[in-house]
PDB file of N, CA and C in Angstrom:
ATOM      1  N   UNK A   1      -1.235  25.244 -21.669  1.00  0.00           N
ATOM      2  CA  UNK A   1      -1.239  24.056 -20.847  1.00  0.00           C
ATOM      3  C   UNK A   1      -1.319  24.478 -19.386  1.00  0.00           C
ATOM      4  N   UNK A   2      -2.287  24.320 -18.345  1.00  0.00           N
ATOM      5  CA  UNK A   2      -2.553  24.278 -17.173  1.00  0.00           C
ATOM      6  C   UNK A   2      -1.694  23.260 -16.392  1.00  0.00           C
ATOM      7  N   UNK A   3      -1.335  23.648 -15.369  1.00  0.00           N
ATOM      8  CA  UNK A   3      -0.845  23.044 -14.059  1.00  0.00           C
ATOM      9  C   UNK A   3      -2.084  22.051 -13.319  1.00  0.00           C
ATOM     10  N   UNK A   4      -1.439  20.971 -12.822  1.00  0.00           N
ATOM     11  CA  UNK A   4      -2.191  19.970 -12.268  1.00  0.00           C
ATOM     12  C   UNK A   4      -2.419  20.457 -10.848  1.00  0.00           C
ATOM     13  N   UNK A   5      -3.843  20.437 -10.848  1.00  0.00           N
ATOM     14  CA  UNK A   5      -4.584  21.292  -9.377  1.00  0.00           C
ATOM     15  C   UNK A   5      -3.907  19.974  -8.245  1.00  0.00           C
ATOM     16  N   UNK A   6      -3.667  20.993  -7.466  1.00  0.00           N
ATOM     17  CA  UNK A   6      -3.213  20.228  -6.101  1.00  0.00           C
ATOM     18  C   UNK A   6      -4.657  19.521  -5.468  1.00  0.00           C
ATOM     19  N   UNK A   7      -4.305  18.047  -5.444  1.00  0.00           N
ATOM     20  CA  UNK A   7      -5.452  17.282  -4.596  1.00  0.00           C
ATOM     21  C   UNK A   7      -5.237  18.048  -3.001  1.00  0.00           C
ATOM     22  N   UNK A   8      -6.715  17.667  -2.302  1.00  0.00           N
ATOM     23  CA  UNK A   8      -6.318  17.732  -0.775  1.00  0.00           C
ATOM     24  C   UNK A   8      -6.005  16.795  -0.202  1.00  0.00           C
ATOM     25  N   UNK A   9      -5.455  17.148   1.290  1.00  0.00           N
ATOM     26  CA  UNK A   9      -4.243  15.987   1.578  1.00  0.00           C
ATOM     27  C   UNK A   9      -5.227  14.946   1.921  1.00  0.00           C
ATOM     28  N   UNK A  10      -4.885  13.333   1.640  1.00  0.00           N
ATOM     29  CA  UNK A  10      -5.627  12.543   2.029  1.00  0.00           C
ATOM     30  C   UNK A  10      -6.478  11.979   1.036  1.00  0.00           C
ATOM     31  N   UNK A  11      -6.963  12.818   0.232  1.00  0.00           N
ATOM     32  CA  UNK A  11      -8.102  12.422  -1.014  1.00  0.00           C
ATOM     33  C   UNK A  11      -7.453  10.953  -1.592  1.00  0.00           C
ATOM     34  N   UNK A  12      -8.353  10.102  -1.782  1.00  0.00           N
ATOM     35  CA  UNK A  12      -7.732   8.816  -2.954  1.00  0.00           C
ATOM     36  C   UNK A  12      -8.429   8.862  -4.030  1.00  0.00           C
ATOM     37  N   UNK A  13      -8.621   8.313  -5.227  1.00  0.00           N
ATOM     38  CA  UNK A  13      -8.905   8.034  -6.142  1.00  0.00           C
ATOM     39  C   UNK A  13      -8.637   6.269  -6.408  1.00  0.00           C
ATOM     40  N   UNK A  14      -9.228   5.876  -7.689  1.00  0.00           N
ATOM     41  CA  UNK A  14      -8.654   4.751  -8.309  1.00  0.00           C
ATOM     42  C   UNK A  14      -7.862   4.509  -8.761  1.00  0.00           C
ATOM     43  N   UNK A  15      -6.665   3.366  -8.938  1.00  0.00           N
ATOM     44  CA  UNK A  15      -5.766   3.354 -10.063  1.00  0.00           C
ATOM     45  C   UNK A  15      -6.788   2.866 -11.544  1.00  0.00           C
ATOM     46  N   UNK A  16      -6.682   3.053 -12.552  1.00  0.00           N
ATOM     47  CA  UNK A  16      -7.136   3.151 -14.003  1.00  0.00           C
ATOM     48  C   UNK A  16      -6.318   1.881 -13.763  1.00  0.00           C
ATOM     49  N   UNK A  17      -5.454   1.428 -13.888  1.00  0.00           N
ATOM     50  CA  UNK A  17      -4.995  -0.330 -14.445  1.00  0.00           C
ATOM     51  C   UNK A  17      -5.646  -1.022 -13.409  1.00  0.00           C
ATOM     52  N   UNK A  18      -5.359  -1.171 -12.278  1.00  0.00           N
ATOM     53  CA  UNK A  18      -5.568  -2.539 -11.161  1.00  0.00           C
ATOM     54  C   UNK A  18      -6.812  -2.064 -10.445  1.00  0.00           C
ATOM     55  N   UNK A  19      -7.626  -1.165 -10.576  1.00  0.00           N
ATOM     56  CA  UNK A  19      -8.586  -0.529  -9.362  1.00  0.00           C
ATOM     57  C   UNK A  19      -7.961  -0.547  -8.019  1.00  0.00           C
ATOM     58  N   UNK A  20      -7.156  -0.695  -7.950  1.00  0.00           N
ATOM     59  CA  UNK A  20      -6.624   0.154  -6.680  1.00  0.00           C
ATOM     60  C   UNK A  20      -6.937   1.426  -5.787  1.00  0.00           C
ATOM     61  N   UNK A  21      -7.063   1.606  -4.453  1.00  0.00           N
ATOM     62  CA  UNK A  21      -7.489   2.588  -3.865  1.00  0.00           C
ATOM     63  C   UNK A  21      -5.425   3.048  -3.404  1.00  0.00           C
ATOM     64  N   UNK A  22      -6.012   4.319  -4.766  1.00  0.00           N
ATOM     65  CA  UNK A  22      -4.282   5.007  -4.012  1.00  0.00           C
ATOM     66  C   UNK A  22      -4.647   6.600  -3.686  1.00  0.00           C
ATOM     67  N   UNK A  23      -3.379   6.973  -3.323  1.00  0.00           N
ATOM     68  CA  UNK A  23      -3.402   8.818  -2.757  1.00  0.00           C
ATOM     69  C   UNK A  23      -3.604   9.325  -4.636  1.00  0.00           C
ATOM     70  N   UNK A  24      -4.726  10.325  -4.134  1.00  0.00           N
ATOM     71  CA  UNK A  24      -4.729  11.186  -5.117  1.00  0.00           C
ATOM     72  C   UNK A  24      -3.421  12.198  -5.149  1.00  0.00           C
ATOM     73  N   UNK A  25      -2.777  12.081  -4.809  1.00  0.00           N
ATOM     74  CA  UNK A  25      -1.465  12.684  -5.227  1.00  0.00           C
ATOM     75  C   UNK A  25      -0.435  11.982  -5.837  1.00  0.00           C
ATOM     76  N   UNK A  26      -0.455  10.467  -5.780  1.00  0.00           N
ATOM     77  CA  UNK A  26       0.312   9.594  -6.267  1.00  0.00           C
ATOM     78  C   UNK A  26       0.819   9.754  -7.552  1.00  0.00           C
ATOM     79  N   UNK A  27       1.824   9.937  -8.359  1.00  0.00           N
ATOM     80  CA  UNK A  27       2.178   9.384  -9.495  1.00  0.00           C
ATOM     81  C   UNK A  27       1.949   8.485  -9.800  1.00  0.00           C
ATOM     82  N   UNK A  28       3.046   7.514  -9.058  1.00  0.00           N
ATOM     83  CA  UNK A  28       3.122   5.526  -9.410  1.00  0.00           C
ATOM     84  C   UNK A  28       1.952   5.207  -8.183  1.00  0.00           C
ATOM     85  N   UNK A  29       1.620   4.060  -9.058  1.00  0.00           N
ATOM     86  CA  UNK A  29       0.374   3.702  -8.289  1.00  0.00           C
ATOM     87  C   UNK A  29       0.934   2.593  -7.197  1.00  0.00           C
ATOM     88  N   UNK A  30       1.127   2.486  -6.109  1.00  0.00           N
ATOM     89  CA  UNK A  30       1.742   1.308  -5.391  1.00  0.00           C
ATOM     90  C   UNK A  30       1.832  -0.159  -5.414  1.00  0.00           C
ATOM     91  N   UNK A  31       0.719  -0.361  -6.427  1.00  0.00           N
ATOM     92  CA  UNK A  31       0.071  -1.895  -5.995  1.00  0.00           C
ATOM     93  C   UNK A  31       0.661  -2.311  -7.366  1.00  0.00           C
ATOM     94  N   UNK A  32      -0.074  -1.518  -8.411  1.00  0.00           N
ATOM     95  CA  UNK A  32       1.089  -2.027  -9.636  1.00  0.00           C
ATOM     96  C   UNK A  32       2.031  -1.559 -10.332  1.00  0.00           C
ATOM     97  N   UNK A  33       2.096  -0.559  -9.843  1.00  0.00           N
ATOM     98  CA  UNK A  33       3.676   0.600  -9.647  1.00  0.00           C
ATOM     99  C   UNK A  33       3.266   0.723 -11.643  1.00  0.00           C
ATOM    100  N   UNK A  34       2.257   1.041 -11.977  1.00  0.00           N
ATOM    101  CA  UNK A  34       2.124   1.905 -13.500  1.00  0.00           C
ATOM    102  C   UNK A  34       2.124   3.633 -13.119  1.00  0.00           C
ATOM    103  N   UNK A  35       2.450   4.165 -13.905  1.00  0.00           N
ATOM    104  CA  UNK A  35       1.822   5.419 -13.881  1.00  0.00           C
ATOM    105  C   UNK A  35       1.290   5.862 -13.868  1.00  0.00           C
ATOM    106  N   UNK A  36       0.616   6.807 -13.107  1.00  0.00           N
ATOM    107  CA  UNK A  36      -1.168   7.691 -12.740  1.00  0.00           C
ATOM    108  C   UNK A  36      -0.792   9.176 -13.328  1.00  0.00           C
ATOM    109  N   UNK A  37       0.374   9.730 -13.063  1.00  0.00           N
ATOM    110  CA  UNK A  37       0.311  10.908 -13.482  1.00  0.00           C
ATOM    111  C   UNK A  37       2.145  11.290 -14.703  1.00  0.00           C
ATOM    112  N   UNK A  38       1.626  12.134 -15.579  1.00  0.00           N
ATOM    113  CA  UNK A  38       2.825  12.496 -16.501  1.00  0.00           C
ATOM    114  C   UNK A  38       3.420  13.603 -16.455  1.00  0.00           C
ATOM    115  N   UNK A  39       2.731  14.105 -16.100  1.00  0.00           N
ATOM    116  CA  UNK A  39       2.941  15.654 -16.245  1.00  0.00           C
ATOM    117  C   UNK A  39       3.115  16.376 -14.758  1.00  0.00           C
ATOM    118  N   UNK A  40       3.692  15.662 -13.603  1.00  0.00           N
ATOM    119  CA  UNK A  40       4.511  16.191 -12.761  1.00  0.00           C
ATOM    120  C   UNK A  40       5.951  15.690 -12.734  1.00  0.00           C
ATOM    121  N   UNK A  41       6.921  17.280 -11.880  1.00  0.00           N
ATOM    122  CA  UNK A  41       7.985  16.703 -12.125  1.00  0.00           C
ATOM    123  C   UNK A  41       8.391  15.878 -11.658  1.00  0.00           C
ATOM    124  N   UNK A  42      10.184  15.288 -11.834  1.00  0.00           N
ATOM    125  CA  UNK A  42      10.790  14.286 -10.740  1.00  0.00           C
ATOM    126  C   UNK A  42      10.279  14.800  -9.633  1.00  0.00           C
ATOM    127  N   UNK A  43       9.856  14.154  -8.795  1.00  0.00           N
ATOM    128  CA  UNK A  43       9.829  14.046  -7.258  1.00  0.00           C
ATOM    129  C   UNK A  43      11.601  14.462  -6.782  1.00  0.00           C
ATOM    130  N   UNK A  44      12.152  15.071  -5.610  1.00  0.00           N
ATOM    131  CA  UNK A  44      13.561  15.058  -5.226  1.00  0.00           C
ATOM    132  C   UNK A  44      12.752  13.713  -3.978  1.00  0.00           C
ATOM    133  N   UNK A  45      14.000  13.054  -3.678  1.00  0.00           N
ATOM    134  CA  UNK A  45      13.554  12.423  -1.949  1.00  0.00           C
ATOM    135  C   UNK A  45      13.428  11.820  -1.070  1.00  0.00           C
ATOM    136  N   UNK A  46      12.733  13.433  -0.815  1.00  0.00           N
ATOM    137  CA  UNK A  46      12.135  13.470   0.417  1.00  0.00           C
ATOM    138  C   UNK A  46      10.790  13.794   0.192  1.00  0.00           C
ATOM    139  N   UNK A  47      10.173  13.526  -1.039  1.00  0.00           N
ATOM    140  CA  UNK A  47       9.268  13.732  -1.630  1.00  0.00           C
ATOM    141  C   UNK A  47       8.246  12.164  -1.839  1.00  0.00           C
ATOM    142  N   UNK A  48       8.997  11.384  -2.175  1.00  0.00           N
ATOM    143  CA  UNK A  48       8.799  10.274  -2.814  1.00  0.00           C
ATOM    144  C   UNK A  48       8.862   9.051  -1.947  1.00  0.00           C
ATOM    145  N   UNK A  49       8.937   9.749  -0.428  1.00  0.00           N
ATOM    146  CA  UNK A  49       9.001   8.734   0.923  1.00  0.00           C
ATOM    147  C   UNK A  49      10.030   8.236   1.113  1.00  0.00           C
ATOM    148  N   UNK A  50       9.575   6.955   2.242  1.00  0.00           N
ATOM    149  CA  UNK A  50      10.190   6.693   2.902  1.00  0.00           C
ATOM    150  C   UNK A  50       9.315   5.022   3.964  1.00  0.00           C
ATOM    151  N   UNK A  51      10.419   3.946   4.310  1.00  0.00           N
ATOM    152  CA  UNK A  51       9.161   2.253   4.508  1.00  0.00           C
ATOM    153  C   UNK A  51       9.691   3.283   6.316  1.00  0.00           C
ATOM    154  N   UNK A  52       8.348   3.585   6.743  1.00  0.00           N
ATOM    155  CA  UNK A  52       8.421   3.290   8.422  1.00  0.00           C
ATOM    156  C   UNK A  52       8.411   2.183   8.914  1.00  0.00           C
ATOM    157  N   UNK A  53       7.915   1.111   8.630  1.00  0.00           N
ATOM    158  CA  UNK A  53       7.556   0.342   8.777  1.00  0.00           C
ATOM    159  C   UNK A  53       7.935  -1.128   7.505  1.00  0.00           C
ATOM    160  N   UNK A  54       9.062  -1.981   8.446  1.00  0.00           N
ATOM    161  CA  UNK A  54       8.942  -3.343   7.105  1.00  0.00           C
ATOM    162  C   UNK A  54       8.885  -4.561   7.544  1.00  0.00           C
ATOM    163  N   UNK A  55       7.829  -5.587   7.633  1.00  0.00           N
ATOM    164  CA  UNK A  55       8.424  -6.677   8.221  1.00  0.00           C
ATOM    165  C   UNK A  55       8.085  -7.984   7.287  1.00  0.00           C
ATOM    166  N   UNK A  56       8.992  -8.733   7.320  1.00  0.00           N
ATOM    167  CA  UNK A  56       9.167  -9.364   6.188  1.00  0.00           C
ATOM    168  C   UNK A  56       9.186 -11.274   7.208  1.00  0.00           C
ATOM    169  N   UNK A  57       8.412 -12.207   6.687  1.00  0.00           N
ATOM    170  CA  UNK A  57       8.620 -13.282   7.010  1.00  0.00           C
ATOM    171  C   UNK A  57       7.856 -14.692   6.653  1.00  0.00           C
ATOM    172  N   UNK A  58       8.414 -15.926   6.379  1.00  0.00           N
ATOM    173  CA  UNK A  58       8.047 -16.925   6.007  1.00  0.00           C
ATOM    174  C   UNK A  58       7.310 -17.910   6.472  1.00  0.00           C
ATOM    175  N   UNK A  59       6.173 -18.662   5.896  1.00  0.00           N
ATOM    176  CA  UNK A  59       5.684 -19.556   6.911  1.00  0.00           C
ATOM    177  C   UNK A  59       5.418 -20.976   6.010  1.00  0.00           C
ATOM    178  N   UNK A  60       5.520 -22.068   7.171  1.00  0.00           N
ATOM    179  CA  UNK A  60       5.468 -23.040   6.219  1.00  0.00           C
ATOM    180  C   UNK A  60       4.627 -23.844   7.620  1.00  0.00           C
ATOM    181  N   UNK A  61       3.671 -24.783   7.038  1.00  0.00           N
ATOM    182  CA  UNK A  61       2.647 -25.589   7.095  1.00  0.00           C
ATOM    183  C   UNK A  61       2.963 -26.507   8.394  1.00  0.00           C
ATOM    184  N   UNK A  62       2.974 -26.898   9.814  1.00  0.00           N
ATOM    185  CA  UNK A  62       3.696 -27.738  10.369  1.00  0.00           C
ATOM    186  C   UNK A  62       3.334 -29.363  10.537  1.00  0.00           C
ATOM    187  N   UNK A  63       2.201 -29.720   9.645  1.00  0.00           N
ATOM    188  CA  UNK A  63       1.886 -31.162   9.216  1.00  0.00           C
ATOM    189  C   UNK A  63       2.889 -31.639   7.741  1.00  0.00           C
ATOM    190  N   UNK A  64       3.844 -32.968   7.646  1.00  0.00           N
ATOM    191  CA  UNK A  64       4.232 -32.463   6.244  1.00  0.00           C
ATOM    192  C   UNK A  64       3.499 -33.289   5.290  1.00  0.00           C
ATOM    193  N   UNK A  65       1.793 -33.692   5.767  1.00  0.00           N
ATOM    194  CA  UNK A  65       1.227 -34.969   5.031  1.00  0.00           C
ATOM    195  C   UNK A  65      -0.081 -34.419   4.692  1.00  0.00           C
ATOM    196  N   UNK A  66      -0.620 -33.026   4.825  1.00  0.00           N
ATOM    197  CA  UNK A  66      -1.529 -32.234   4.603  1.00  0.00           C
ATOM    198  C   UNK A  66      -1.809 -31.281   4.226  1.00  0.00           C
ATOM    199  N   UNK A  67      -2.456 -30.386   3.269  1.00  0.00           N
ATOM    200  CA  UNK A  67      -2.672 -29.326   2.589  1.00  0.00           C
ATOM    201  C   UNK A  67      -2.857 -28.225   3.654  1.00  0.00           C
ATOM    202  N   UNK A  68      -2.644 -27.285   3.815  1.00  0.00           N
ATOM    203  CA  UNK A  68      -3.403 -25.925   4.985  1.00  0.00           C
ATOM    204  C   UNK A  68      -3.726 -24.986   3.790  1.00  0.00           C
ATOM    205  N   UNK A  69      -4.871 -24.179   4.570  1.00  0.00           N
ATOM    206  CA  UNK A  69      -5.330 -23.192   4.159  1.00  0.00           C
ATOM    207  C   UNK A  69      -4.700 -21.633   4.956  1.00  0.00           C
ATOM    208  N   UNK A  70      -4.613 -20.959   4.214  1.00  0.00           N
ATOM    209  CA  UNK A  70      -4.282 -19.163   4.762  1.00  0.00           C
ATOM    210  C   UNK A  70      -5.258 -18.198   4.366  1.00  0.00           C
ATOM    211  N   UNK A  71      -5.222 -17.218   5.259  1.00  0.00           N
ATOM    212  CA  UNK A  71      -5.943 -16.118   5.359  1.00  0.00           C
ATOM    213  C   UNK A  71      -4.913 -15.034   5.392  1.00  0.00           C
ATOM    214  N   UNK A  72      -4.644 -13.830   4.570  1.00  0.00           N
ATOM    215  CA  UNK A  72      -4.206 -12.690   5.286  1.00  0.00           C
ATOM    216  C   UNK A  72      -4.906 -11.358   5.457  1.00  0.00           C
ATOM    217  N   UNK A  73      -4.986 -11.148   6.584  1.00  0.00           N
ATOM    218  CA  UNK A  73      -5.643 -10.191   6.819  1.00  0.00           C
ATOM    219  C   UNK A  73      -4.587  -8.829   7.612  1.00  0.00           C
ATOM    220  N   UNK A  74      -5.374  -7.562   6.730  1.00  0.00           N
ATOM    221  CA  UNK A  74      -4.509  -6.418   6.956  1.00  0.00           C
ATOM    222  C   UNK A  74      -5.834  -5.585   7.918  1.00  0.00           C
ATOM    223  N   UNK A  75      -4.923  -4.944   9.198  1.00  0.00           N
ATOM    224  CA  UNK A  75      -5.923  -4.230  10.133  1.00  0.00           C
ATOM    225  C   UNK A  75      -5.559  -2.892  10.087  1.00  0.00           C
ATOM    226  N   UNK A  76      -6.005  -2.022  10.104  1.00  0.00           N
ATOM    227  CA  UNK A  76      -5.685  -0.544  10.321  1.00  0.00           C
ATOM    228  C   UNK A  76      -6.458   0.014  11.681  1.00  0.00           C
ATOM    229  N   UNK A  77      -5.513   0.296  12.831  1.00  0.00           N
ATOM    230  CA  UNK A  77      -5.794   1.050  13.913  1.00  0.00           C
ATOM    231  C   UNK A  77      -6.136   2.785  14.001  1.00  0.00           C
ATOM    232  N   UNK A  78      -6.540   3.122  14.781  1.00  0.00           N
ATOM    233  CA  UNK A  78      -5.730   4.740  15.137  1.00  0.00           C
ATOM    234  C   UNK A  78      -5.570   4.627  16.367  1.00  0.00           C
ATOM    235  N   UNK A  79      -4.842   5.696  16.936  1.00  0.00           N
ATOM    236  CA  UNK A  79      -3.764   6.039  18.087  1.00  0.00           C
ATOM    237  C   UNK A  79      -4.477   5.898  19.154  1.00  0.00           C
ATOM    238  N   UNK A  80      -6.021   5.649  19.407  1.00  0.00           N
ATOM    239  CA  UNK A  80      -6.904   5.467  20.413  1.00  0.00           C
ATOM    240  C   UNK A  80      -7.202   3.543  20.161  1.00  0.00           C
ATOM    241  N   UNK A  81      -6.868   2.866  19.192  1.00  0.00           N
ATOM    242  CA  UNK A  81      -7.521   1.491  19.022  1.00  0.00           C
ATOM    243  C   UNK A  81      -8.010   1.459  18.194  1.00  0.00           C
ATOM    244  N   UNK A  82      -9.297   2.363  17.710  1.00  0.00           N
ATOM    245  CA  UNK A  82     -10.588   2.401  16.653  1.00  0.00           C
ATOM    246  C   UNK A  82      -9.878   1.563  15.740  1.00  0.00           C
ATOM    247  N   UNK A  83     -10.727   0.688  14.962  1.00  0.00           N
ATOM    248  CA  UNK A  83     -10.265  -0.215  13.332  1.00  0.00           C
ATOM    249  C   UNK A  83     -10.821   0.899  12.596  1.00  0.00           C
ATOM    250  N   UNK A  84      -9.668   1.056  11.729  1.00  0.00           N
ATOM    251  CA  UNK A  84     -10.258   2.068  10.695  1.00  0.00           C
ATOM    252  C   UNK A  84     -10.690   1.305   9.871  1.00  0.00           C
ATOM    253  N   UNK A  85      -9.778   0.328   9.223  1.00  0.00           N
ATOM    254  CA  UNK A  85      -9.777  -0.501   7.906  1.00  0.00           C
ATOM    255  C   UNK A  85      -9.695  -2.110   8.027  1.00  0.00           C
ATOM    256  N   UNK A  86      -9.882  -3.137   7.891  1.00  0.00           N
ATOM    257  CA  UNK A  86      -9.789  -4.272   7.932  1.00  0.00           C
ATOM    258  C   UNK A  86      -9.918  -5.265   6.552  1.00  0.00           C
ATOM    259  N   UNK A  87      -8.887  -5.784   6.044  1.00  0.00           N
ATOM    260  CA  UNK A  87      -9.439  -6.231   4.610  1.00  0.00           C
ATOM    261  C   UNK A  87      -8.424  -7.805   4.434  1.00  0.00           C
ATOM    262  N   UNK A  88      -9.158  -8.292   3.920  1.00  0.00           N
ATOM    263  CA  UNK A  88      -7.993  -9.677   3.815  1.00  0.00           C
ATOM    264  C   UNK A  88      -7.993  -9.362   2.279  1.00  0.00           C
ATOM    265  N   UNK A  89      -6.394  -9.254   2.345  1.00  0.00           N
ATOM    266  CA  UNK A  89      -5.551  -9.384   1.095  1.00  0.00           C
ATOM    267  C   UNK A  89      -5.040 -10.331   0.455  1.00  0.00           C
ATOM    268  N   UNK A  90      -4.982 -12.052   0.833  1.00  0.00           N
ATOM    269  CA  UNK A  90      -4.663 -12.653   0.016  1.00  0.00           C
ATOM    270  C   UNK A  90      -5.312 -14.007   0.971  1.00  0.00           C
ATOM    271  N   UNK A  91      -5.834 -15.168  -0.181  1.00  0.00           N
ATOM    272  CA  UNK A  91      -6.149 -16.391   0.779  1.00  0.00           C
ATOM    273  C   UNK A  91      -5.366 -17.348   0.149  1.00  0.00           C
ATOM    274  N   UNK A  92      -5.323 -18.386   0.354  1.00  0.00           N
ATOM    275  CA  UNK A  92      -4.222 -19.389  -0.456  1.00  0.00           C
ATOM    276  C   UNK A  92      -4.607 -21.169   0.054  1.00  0.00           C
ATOM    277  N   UNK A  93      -3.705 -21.782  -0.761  1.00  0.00           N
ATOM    278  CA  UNK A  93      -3.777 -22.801   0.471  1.00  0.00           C
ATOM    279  C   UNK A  93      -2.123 -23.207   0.492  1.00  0.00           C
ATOM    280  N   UNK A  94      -1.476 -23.761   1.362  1.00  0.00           N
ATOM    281  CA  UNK A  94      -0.188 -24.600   1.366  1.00  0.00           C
ATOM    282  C   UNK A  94      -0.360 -25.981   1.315  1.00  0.00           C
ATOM    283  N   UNK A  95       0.607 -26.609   0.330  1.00  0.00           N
ATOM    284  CA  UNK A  95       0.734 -27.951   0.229  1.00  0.00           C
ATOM    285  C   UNK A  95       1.878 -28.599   0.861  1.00  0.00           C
ATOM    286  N   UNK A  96       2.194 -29.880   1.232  1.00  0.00           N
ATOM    287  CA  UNK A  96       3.169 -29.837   2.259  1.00  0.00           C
ATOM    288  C   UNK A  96       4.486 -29.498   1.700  1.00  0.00           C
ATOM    289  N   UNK A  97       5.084 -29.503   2.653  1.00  0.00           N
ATOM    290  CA  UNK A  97       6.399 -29.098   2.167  1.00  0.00           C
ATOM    291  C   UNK A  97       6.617 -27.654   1.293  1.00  0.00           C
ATOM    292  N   UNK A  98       5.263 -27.010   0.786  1.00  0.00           N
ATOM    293  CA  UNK A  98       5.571 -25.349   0.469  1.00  0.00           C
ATOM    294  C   UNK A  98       5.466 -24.516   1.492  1.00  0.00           C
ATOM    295  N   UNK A  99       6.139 -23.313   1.129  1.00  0.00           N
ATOM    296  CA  UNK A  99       5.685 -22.674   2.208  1.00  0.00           C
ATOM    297  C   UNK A  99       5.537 -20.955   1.555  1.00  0.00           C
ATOM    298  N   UNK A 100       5.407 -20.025   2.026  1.00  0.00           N
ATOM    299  CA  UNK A 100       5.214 -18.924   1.225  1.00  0.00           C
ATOM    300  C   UNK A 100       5.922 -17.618   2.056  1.00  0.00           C
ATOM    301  N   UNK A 101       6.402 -16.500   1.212  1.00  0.00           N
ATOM    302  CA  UNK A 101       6.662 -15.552   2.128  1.00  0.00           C
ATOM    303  C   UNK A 101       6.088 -13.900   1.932  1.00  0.00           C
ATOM    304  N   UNK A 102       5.689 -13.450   2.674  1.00  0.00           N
ATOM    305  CA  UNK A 102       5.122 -12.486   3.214  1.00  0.00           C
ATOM    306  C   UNK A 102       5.809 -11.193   3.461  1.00  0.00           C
ATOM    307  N   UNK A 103       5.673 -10.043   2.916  1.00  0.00           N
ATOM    308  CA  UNK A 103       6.176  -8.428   3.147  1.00  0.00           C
ATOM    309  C   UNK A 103       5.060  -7.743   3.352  1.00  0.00           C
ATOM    310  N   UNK A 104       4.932  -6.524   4.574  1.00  0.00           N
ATOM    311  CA  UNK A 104       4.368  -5.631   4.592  1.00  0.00           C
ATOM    312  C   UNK A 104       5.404  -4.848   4.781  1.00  0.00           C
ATOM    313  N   UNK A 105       4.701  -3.342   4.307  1.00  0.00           N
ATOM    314  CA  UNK A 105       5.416  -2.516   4.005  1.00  0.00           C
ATOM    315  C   UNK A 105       4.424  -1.066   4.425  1.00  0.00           C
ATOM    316  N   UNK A 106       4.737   0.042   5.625  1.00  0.00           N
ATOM    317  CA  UNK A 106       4.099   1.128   5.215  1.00  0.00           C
ATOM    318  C   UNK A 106       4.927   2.229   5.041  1.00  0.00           C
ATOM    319  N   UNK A 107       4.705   2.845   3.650  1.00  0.00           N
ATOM    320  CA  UNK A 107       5.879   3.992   3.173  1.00  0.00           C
ATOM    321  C   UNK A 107       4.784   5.108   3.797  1.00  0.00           C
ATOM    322  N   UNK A 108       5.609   6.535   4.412  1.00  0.00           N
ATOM    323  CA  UNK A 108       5.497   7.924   4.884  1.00  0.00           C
ATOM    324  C   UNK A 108       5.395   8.547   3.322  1.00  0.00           C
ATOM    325  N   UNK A 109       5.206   9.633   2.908  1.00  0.00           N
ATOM    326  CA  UNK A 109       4.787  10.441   2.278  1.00  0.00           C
ATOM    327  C   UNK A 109       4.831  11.901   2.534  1.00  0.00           C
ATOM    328  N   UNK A 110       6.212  12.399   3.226  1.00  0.00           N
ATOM    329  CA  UNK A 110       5.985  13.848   3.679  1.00  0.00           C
ATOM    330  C   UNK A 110       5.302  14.690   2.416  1.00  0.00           C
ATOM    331  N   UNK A 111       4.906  15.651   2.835  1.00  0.00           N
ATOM    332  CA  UNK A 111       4.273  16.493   1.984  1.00  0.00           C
ATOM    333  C   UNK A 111       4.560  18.018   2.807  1.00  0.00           C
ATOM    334  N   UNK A 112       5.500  18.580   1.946  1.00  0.00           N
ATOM    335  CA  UNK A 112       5.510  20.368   2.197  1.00  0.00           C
ATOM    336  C   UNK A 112       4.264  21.181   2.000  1.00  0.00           C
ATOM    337  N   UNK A 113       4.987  22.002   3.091  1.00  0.00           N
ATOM    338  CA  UNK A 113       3.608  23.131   3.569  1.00  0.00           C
ATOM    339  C   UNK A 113       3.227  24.100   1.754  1.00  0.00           C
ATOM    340  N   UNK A 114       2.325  23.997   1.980  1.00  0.00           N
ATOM    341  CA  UNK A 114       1.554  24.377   0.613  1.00  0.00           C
ATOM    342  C   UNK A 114       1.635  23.480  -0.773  1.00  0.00           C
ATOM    343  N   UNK A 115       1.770  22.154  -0.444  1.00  0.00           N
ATOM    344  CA  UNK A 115       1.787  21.568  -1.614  1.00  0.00           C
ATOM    345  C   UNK A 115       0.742  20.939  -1.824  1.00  0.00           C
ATOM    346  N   UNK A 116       0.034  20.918  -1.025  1.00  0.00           N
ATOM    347  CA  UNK A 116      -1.051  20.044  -0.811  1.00  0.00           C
ATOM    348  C   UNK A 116      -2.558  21.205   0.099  1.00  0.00           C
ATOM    349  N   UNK A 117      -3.299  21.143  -0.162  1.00  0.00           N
ATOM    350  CA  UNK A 117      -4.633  21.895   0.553  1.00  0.00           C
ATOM    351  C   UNK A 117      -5.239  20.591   1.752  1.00  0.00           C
ATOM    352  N   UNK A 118      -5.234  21.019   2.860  1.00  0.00           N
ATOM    353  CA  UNK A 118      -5.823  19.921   3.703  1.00  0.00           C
ATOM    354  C   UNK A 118      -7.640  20.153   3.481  1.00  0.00           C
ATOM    355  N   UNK A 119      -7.901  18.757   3.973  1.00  0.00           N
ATOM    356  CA  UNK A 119      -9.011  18.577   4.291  1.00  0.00           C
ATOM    357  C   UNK A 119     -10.082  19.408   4.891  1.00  0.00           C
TER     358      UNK A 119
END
């Protein structure tokens, strides 16, 4: 039985259940938290991340005699501005008096020196 070749850092792949775009290093797949890989060990951790980032909040419609529509849209910057990524993740509509609530979440991923081959 062979050892599972170290991806390089950054590489994604698909998840096999949801098509998901996750880290080719992933075990659990994030989006539908199934399993991608068996045959690595427990993670300890500081392995298995960490939310830098959480913000969590509710919104509700401010007509209470009319349907609204939503858009969410997720942006990805880098440290100069550039959009890396831009994707709307969920559309909906609200009916009065519902309202819906909302989590983003970005988990860190340290990765030790030689566990991973960079790019």
């Amino acid at each position: 039985m062979s050892a599972a070749r170290p991806a390089a850092l950054g590489n994604t792949r698909n998840c096999p259940h949801c098509k998901s775009t996750v880290l080719a290093s992933a075990s659990i797949c994030p989006a539908c938290q199934h399993h991608l890989r068996f045959n690595v060990p427990t993670a300890p951790a500081a392995q298995t991340g960490y939310a830098a980032l959480q913000v969590e909040g509710t919104v509700r419609h401010k007509e209470p005699d009319e349907p609204c529509e939503f858009c969410v849209v997720l942006s990805i910057a880098d440290e100069h501005g550039k959009q890396i990524s831009r994707q709307v993740v969920g559309v909906g509509v609200l009916q009065p008096e519902e309202m819906r609530r909302f989590s983003v979440s970005v988990n860190l991923l340290p990765v030790r020196a030689g566990q991973l081959k960079p790019v």
